[in-house]
N, C-alpha and C. Protein backbone atom coordinates (compact mmCIF):
# COMPACT_ATOMS: atom_id res chain seq x y z
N UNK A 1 13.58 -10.16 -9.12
CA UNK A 1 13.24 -8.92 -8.41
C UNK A 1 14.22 -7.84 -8.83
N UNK A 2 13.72 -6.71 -9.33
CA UNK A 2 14.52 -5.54 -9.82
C UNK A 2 15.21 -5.26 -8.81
N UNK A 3 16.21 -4.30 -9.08
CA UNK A 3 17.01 -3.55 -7.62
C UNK A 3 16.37 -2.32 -7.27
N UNK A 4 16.34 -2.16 -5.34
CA UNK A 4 15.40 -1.47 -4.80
C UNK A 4 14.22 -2.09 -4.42
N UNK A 5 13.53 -3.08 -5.23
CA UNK A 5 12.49 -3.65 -5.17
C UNK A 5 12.24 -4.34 -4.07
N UNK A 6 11.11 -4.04 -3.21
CA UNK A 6 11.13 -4.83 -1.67
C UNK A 6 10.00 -5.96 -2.00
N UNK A 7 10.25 -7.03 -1.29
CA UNK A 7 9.89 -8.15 -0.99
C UNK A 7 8.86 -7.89 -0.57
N UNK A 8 8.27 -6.77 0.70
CA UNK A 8 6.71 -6.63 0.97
C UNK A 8 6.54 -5.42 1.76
N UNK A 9 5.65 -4.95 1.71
CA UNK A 9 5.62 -3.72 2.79
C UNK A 9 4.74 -3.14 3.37
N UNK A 10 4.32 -2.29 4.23
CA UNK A 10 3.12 -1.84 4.94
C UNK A 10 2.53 -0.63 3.87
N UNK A 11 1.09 -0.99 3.69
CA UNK A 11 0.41 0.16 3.38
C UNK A 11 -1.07 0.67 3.49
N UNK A 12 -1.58 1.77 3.25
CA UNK A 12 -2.96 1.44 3.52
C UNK A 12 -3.96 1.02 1.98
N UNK A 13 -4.92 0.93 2.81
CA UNK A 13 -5.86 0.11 1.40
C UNK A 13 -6.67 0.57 0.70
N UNK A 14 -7.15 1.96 1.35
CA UNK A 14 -7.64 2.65 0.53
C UNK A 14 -7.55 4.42 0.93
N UNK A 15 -8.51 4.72 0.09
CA UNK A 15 -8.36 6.26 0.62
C UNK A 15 -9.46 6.51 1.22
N UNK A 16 -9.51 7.47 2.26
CA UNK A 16 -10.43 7.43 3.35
C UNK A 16 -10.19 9.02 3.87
N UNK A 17 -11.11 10.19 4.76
CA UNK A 17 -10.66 11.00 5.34
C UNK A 17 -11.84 11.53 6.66
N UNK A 18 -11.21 11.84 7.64
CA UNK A 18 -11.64 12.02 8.48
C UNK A 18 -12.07 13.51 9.06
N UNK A 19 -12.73 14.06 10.05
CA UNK A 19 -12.81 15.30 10.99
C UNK A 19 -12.69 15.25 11.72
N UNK A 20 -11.91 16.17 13.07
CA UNK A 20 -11.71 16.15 14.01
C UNK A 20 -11.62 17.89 14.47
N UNK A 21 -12.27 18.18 15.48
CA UNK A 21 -12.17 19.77 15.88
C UNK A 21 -11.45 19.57 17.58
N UNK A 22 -10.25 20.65 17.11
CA UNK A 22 -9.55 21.47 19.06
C UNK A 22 -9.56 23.03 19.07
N UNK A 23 -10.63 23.04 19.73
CA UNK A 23 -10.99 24.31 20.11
C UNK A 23 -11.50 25.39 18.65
N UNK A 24 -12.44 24.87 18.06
CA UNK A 24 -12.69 25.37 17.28
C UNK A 24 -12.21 25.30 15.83
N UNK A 25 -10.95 25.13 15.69
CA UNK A 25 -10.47 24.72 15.05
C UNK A 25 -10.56 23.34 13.76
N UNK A 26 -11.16 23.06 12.92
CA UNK A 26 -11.49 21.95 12.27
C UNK A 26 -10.01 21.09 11.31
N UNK A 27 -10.03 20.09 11.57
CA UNK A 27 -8.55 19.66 11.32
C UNK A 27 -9.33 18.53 10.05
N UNK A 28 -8.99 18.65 8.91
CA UNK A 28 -10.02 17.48 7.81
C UNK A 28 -8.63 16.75 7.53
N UNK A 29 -8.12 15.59 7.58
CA UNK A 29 -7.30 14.81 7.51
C UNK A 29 -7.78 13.34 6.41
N UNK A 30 -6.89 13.72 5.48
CA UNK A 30 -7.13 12.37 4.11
C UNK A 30 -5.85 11.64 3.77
N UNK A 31 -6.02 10.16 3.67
CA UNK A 31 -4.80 9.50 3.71
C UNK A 31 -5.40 8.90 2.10
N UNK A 32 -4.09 8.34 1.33
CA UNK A 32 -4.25 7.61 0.34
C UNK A 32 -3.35 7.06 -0.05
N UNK A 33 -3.05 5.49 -0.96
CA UNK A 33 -2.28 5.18 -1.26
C UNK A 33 -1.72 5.67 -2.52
N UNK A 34 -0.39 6.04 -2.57
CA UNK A 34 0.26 6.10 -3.57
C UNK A 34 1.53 5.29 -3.98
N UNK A 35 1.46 4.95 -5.45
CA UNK A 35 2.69 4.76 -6.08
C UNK A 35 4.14 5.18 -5.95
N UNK A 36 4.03 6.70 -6.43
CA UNK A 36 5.03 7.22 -6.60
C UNK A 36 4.78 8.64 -6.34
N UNK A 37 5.88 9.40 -6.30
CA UNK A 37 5.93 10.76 -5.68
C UNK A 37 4.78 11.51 -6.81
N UNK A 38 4.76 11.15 -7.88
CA UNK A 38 3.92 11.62 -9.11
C UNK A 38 2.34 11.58 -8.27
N UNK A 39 2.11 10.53 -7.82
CA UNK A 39 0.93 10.61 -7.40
C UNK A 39 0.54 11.48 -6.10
N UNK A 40 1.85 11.14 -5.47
CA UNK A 40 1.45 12.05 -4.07
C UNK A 40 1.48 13.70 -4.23
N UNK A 41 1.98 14.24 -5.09
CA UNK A 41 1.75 15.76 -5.34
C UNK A 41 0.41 15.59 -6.05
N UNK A 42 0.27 14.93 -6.82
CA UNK A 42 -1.13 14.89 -7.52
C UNK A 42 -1.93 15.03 -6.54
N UNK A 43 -2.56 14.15 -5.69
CA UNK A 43 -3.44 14.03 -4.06
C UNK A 43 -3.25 15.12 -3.70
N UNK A 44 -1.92 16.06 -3.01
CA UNK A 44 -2.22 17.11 -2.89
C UNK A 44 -2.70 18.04 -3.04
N UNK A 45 -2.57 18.28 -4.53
CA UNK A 45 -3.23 19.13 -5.58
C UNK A 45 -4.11 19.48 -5.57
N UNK A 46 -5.50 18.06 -5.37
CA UNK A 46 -6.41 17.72 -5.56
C UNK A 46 -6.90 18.21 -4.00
N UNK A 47 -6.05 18.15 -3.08
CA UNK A 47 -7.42 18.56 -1.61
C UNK A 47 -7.11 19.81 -1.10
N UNK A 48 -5.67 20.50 -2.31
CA UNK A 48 -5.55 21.64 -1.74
C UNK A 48 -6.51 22.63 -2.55
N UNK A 49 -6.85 21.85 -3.94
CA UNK A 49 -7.55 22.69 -4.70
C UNK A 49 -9.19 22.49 -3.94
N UNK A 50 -9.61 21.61 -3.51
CA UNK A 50 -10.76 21.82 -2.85
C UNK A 50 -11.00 22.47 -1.66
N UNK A 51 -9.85 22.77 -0.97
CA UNK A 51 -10.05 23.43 -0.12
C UNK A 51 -9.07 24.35 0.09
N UNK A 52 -9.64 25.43 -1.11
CA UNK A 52 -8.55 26.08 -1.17
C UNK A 52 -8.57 27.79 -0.60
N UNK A 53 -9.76 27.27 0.37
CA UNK A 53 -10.15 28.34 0.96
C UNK A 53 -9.39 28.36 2.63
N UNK A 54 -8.82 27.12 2.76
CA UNK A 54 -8.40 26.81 4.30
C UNK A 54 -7.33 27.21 4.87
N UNK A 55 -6.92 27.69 5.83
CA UNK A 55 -5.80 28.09 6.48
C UNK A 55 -4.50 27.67 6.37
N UNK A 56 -4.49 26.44 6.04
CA UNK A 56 -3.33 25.93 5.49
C UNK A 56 -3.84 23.95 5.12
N UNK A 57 -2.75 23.61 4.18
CA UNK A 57 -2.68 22.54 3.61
C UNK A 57 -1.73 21.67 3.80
N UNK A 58 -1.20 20.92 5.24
CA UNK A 58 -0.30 20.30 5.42
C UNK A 58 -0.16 18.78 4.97
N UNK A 59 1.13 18.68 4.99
CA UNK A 59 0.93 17.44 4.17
C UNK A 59 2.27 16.56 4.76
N UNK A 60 2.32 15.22 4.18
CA UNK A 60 3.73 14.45 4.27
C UNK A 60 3.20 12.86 3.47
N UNK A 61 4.26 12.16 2.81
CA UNK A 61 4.28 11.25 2.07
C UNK A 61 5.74 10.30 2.06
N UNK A 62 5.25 9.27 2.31
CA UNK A 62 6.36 8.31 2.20
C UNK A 62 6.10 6.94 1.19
N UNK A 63 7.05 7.14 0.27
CA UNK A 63 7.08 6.37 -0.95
C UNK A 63 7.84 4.99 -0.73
N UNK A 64 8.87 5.73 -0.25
CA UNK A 64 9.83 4.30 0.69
C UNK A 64 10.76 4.55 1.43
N UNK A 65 12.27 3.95 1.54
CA UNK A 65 12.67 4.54 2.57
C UNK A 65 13.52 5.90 1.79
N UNK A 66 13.89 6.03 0.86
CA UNK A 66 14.65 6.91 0.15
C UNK A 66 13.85 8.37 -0.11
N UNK A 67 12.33 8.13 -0.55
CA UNK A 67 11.86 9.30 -0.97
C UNK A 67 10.46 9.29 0.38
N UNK A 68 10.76 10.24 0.65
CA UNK A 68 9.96 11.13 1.99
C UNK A 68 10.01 12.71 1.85
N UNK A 69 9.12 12.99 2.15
CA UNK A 69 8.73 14.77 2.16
C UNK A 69 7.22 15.28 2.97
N UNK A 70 7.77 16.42 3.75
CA UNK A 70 6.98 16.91 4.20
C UNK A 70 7.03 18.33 4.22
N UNK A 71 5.40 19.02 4.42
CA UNK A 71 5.68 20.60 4.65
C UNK A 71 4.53 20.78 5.76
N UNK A 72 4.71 21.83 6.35
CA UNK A 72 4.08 23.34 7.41
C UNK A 72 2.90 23.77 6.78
N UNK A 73 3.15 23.97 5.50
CA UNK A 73 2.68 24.71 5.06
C UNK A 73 2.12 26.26 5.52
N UNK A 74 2.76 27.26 6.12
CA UNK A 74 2.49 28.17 6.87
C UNK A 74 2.48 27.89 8.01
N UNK A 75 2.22 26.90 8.67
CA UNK A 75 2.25 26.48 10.31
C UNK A 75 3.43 27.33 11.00
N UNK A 76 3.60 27.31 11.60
CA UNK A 76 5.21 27.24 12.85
C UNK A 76 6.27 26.16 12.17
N UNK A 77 7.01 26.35 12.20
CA UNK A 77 7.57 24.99 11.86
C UNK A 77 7.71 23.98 12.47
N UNK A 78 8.21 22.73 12.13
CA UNK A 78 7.82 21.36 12.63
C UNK A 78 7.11 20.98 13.21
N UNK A 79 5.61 22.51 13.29
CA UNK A 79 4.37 21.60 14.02
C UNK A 79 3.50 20.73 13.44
N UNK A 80 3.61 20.67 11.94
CA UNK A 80 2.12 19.79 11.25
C UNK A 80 2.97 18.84 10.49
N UNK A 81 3.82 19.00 9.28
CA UNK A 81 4.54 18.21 8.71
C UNK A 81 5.35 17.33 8.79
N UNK A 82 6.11 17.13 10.03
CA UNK A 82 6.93 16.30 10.95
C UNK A 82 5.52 15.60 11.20
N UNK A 83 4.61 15.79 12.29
CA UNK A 83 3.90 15.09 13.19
C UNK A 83 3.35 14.33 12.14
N UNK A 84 2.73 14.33 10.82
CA UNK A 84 2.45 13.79 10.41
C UNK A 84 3.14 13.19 9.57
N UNK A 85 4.03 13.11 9.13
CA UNK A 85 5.03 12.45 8.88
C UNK A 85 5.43 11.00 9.85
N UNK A 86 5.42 11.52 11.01
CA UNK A 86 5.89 10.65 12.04
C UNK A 86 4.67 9.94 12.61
N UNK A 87 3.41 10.40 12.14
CA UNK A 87 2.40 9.51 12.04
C UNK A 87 2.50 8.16 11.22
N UNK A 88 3.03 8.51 10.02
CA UNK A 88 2.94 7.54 8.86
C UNK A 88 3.92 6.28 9.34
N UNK A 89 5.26 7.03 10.17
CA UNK A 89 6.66 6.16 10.44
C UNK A 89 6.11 5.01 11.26
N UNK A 90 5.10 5.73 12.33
CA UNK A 90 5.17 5.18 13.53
C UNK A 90 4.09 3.99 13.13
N UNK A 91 3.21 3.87 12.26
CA UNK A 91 2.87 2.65 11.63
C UNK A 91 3.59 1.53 10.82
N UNK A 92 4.52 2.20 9.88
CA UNK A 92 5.69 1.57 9.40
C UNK A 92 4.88 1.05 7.89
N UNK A 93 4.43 2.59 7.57
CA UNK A 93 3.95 2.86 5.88
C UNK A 93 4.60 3.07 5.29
N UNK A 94 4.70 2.37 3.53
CA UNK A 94 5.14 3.06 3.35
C UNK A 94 4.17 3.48 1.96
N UNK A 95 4.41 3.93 0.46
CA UNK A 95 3.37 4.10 -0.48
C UNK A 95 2.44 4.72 -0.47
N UNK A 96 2.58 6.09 0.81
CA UNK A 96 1.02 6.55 1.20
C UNK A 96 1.14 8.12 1.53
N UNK A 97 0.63 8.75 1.35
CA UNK A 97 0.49 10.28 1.21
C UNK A 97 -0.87 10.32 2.22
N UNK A 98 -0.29 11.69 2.84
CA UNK A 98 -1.77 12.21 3.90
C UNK A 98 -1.53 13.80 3.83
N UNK A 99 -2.61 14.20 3.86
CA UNK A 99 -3.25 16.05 3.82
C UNK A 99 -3.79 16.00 4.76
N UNK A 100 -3.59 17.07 5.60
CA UNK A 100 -4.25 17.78 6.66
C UNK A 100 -4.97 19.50 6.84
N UNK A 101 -5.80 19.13 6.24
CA UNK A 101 -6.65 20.62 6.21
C UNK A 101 -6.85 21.73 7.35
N UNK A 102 -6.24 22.40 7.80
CA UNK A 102 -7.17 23.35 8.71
C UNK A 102 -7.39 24.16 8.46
N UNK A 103 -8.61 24.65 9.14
CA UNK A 103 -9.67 25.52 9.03
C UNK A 103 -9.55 26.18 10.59
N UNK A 104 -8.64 27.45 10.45
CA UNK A 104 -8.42 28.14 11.91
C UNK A 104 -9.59 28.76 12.84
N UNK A 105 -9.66 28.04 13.74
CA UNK A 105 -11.05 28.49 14.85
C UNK A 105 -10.98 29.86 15.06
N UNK A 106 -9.89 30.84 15.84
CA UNK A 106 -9.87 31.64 16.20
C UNK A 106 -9.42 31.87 17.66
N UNK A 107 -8.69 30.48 17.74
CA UNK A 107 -8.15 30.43 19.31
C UNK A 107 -6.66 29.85 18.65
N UNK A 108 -5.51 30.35 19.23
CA UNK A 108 -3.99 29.66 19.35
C UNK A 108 -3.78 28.32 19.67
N UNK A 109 -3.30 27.85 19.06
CA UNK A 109 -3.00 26.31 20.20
C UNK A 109 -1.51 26.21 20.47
N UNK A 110 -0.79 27.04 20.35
CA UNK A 110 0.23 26.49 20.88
C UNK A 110 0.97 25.43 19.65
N UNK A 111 2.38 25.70 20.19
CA UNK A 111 3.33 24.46 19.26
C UNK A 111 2.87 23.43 19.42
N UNK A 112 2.59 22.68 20.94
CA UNK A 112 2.16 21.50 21.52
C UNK A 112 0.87 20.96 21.08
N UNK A 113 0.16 21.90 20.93
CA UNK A 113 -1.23 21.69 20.25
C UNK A 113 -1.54 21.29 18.88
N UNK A 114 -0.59 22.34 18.50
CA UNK A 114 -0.79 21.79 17.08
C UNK A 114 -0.07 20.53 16.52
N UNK A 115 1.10 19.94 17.11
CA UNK A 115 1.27 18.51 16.62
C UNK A 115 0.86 17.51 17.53
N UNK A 116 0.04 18.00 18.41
CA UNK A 116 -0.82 16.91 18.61
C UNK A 116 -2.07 16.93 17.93
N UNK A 117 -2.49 17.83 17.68
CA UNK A 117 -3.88 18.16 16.78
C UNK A 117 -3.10 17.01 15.18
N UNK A 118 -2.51 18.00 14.73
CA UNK A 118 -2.23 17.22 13.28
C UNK A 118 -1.63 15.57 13.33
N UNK A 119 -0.83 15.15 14.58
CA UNK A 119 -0.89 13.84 14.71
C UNK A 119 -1.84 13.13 14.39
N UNK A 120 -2.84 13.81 15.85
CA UNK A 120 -3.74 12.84 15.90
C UNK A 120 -4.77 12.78 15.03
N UNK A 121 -4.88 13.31 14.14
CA UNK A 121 -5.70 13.66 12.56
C UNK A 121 -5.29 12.73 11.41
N UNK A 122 -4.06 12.85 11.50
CA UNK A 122 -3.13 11.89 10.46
C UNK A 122 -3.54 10.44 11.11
N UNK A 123 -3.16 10.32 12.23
CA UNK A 123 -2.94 8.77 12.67
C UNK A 123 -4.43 8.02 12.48
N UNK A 124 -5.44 9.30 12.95
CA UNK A 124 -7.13 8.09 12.20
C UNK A 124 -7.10 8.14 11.01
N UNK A 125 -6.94 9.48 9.96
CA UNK A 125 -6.93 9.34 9.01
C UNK A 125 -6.87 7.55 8.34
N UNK A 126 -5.09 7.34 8.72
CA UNK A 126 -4.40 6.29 8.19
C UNK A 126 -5.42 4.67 8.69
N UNK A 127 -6.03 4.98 9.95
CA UNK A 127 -6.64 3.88 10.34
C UNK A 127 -7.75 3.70 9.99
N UNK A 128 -8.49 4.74 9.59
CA UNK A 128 -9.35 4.53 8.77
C UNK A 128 -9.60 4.02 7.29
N UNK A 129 -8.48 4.25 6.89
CA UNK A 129 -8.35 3.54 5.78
C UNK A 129 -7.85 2.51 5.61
N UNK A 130 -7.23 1.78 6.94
CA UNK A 130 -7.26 0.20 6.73
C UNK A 130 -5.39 0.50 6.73
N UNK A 131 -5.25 -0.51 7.27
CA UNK A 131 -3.51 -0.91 6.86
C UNK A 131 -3.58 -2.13 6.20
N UNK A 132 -2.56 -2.44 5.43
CA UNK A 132 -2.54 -4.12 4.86
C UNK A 132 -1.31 -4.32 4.38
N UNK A 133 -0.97 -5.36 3.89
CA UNK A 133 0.72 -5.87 3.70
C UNK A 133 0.55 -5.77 2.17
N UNK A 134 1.41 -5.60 1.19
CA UNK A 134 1.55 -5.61 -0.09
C UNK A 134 2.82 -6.76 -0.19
N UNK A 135 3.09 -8.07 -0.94
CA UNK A 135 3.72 -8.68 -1.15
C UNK A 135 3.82 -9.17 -2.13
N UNK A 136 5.71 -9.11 -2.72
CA UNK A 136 5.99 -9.49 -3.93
C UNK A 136 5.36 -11.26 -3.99
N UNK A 137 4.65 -10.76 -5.61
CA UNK A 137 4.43 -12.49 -5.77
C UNK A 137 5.42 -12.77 -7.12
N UNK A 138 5.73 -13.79 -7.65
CA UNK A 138 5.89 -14.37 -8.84
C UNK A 138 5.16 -15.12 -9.73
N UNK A 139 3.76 -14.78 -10.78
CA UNK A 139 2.98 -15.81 -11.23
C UNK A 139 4.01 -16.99 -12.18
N UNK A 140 3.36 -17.97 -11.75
CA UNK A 140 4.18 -19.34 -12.25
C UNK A 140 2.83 -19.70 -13.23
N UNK A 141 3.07 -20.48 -14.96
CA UNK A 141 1.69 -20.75 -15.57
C UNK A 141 2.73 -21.99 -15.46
N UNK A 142 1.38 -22.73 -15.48
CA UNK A 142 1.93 -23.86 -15.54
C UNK A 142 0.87 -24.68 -16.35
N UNK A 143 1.20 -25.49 -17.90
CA UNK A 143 0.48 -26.06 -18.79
C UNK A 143 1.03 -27.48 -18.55
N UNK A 144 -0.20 -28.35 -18.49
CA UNK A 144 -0.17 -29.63 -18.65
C UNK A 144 -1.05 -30.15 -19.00
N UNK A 145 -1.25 -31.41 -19.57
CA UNK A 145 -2.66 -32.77 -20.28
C UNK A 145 -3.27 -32.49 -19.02
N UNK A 146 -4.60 -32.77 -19.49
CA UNK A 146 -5.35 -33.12 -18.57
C UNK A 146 -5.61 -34.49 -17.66
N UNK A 147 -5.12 -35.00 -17.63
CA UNK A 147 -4.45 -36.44 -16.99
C UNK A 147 -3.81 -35.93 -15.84
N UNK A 148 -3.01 -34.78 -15.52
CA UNK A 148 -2.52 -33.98 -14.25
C UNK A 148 -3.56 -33.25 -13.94
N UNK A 149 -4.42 -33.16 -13.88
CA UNK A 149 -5.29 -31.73 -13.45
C UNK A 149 -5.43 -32.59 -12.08
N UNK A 150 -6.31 -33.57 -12.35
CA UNK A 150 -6.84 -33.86 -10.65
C UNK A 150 -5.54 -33.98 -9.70
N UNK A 151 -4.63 -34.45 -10.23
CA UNK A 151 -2.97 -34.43 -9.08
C UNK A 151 -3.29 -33.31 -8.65
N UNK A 152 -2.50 -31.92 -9.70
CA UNK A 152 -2.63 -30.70 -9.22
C UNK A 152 -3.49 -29.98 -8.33
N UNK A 153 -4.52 -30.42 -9.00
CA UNK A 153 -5.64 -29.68 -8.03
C UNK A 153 -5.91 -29.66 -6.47
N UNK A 154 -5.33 -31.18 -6.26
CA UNK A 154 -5.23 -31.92 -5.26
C UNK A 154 -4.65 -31.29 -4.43
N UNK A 155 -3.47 -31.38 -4.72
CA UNK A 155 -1.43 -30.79 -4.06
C UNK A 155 -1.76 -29.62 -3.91
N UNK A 156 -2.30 -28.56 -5.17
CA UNK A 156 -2.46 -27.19 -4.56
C UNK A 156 -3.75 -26.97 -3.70
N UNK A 157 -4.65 -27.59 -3.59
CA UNK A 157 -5.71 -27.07 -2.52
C UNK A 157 -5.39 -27.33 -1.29
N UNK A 158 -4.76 -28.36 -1.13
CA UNK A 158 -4.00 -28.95 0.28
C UNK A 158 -3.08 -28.36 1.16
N UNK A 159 -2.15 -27.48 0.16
CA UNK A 159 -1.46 -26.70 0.61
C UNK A 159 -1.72 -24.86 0.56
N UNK A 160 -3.27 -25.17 0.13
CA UNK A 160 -3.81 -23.57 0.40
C UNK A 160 -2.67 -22.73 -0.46
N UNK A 161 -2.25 -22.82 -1.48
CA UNK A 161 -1.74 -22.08 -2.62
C UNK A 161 -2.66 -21.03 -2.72
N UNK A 162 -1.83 -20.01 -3.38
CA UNK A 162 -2.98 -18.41 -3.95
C UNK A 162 -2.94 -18.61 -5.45
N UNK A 163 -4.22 -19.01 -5.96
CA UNK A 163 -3.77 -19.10 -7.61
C UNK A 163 -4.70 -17.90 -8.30
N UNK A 164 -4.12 -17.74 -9.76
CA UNK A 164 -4.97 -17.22 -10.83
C UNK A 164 -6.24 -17.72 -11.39
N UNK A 165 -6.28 -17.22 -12.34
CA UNK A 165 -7.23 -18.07 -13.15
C UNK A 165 -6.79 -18.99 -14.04
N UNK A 166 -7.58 -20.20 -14.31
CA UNK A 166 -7.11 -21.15 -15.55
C UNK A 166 -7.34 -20.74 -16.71
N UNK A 167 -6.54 -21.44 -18.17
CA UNK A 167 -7.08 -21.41 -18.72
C UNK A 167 -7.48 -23.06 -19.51
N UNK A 168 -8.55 -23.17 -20.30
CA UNK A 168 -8.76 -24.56 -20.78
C UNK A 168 -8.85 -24.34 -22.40
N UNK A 169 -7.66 -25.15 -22.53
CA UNK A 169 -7.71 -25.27 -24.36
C UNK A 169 -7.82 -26.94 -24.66
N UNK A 170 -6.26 -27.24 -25.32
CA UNK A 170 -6.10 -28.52 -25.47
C UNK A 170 -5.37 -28.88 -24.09
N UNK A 171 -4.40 -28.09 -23.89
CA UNK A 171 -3.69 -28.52 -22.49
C UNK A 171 -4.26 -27.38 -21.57
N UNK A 172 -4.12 -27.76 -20.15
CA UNK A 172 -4.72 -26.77 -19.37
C UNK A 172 -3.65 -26.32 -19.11
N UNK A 173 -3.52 -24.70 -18.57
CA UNK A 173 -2.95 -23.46 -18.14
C UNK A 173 -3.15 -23.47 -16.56
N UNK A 174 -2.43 -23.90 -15.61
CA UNK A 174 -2.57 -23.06 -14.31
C UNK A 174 -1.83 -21.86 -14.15
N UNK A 175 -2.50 -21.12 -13.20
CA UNK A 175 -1.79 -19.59 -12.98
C UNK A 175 -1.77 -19.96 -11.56
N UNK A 176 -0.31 -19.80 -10.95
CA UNK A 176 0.18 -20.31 -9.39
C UNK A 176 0.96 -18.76 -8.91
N UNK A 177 0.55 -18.22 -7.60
CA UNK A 177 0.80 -17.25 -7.24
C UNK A 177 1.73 -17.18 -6.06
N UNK A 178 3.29 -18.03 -6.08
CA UNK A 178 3.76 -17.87 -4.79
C UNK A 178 4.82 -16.44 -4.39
N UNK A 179 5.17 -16.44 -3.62
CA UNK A 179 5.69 -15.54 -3.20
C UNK A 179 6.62 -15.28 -4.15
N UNK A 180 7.77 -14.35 -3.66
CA UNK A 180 9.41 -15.08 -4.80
C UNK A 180 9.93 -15.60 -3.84
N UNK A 181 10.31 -15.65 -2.56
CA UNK A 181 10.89 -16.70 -1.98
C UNK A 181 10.67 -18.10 -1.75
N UNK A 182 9.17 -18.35 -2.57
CA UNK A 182 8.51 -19.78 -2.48
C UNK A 182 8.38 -19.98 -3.85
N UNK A 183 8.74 -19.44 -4.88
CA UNK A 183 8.72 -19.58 -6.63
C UNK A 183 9.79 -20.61 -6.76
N UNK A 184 10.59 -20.96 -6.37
CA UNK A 184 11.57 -21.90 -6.69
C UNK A 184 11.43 -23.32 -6.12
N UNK A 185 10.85 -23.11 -4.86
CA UNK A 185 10.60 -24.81 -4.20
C UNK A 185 9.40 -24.83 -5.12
N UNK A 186 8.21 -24.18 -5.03
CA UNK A 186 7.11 -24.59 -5.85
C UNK A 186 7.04 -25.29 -7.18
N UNK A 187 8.28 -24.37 -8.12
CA UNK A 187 8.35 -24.85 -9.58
C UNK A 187 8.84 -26.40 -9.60
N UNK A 188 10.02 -26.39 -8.12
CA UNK A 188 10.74 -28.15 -7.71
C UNK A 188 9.28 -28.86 -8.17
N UNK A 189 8.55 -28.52 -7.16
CA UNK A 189 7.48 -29.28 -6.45
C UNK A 189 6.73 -29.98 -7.55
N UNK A 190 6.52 -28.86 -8.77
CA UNK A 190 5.53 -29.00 -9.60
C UNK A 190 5.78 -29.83 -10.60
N UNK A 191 6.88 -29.85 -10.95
CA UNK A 191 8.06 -30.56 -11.80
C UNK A 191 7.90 -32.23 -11.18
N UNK A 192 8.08 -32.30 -9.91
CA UNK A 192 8.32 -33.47 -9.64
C UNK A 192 6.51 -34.56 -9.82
N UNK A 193 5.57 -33.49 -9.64
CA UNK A 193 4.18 -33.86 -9.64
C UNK A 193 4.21 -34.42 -10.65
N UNK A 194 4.40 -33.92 -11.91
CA UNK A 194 4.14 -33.98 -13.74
C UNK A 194 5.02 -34.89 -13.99
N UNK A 195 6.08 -35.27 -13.47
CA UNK A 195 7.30 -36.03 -13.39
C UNK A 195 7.40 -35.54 -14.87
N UNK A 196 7.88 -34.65 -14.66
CA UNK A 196 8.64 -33.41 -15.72
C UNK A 196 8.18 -33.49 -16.98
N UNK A 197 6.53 -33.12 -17.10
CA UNK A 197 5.65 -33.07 -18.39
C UNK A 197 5.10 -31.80 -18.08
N UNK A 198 4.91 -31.11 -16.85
CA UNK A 198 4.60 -29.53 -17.09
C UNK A 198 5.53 -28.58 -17.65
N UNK A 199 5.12 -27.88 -18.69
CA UNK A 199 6.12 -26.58 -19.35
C UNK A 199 5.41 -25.13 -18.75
N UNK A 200 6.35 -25.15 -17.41
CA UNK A 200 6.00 -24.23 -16.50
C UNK A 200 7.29 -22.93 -16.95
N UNK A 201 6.01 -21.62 -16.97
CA UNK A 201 6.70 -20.34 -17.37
C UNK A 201 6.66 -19.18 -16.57
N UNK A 202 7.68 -18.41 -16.17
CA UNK A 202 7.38 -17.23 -14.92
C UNK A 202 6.36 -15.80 -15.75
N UNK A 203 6.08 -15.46 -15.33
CA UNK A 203 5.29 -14.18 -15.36
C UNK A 203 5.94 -12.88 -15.12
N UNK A 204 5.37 -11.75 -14.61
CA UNK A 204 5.92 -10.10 -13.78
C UNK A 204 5.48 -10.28 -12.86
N UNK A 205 6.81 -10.14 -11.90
CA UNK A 205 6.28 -9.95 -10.75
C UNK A 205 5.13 -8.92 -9.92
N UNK A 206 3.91 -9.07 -9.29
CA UNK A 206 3.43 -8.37 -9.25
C UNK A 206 2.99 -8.16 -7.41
N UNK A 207 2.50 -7.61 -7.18
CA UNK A 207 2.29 -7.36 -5.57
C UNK A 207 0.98 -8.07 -5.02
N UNK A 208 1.09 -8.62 -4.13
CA UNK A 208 -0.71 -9.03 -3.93
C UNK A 208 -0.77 -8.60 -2.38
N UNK A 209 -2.03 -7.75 -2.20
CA UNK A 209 -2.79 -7.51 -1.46
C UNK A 209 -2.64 -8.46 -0.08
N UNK A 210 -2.51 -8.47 1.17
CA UNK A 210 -2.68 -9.53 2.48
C UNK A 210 -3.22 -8.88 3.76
């Protein structure tokens, strides 16, 4: 695991956006996952340029715990960009960027109004698009005769393992997907199955979906 690199984290699953009107007022709220800060100005870009007729374009994004940003965008201050910001916290996201469109009715709402308006815009937004866990895995390949396959197959279905795909040549290829804190008992495990005839190799670590 690189440094910085987290073990697992909250995010949402897809991109999704919602409507909601207070007092006339139309509040269009879009959440999405992002990578990196690269992407989350990008998203912006993209819903400020479509609606780039709207009263303002608020926004906030949290990448992780180090990189966070939010703006007003013309609002009052700390009425839209905080709240939604503190939308994202109060789920405990992180990788995810949200825009909040309004489209001004023609009535005031007040400081109070408006971060509850843009809260509560952000917070379906985000639920609408699903929350889910992202967790570091480690792929393990693991090649052996086919004389081990039925063991293996056995041991890992039993224990509800997350695998890849195989491959089948002369020796077969398993692709084993444990965590990284379960990559090391597993490789024990696998070793001791083959009674040390698998030439088991690590992979990139990559994130899987839960």
């Amino acid at each position: 695991m690189s440094a910085g690199q987290q073990v697992n984290f909250r995010t949402v699953k897809a991109a999704a956006s919602v409507e909601t009107s207070v007092k006339k007022s139309r509040f269009i709220a879009y959440a999405k996952p992002v990578s990196d800060e690269g992407q989350a100005l990008a998203f912006l870009h993209e819903v400020s340029k479509r609606h780039y007729d709207a009263s303002h374009n608020c926004y906030a994004y949290v990448i992780d715990e180090w990189t966070q940003k939010q703006s007003d965008d013309g609002e009052p201050s700390g009425t839209a960009g905080k709240p939604i910001l503190e939308a994202i916290k109060q789920q405990q996201l992180q990788q995810v960027a949200v825009v909040v469109t309004r489209y001004f009715g023609g009535t005031m709402l007040g400081a109070g109004g408006l971060i509850r308006a843009y809260a509560e815009a952000a917070t379906l937004a985000l639920r609408t698009a699903g929350i889910v866990e992202q967790r570091l895995h480690l792929p393990l390949y693991v090649e052996i005769d086919y004389h081990w396959l039925g063991k293996l197959e056995h041991e890992i279905k039993a224990r509800a393992w997350l695998t890849g795909e195989a491959a089948y040549a002369e020796r077969v290829t398993l692709c084993l997907l444990p965590t990284v804190e379960e990559a090391a008992a597993m490789h024990s495990l696998l070793t001791e199955w083959t009674q040390a005839q698998a030439v088991i190799s690590e992979g990139s670590e990559i994130y899987v979906q839960s």
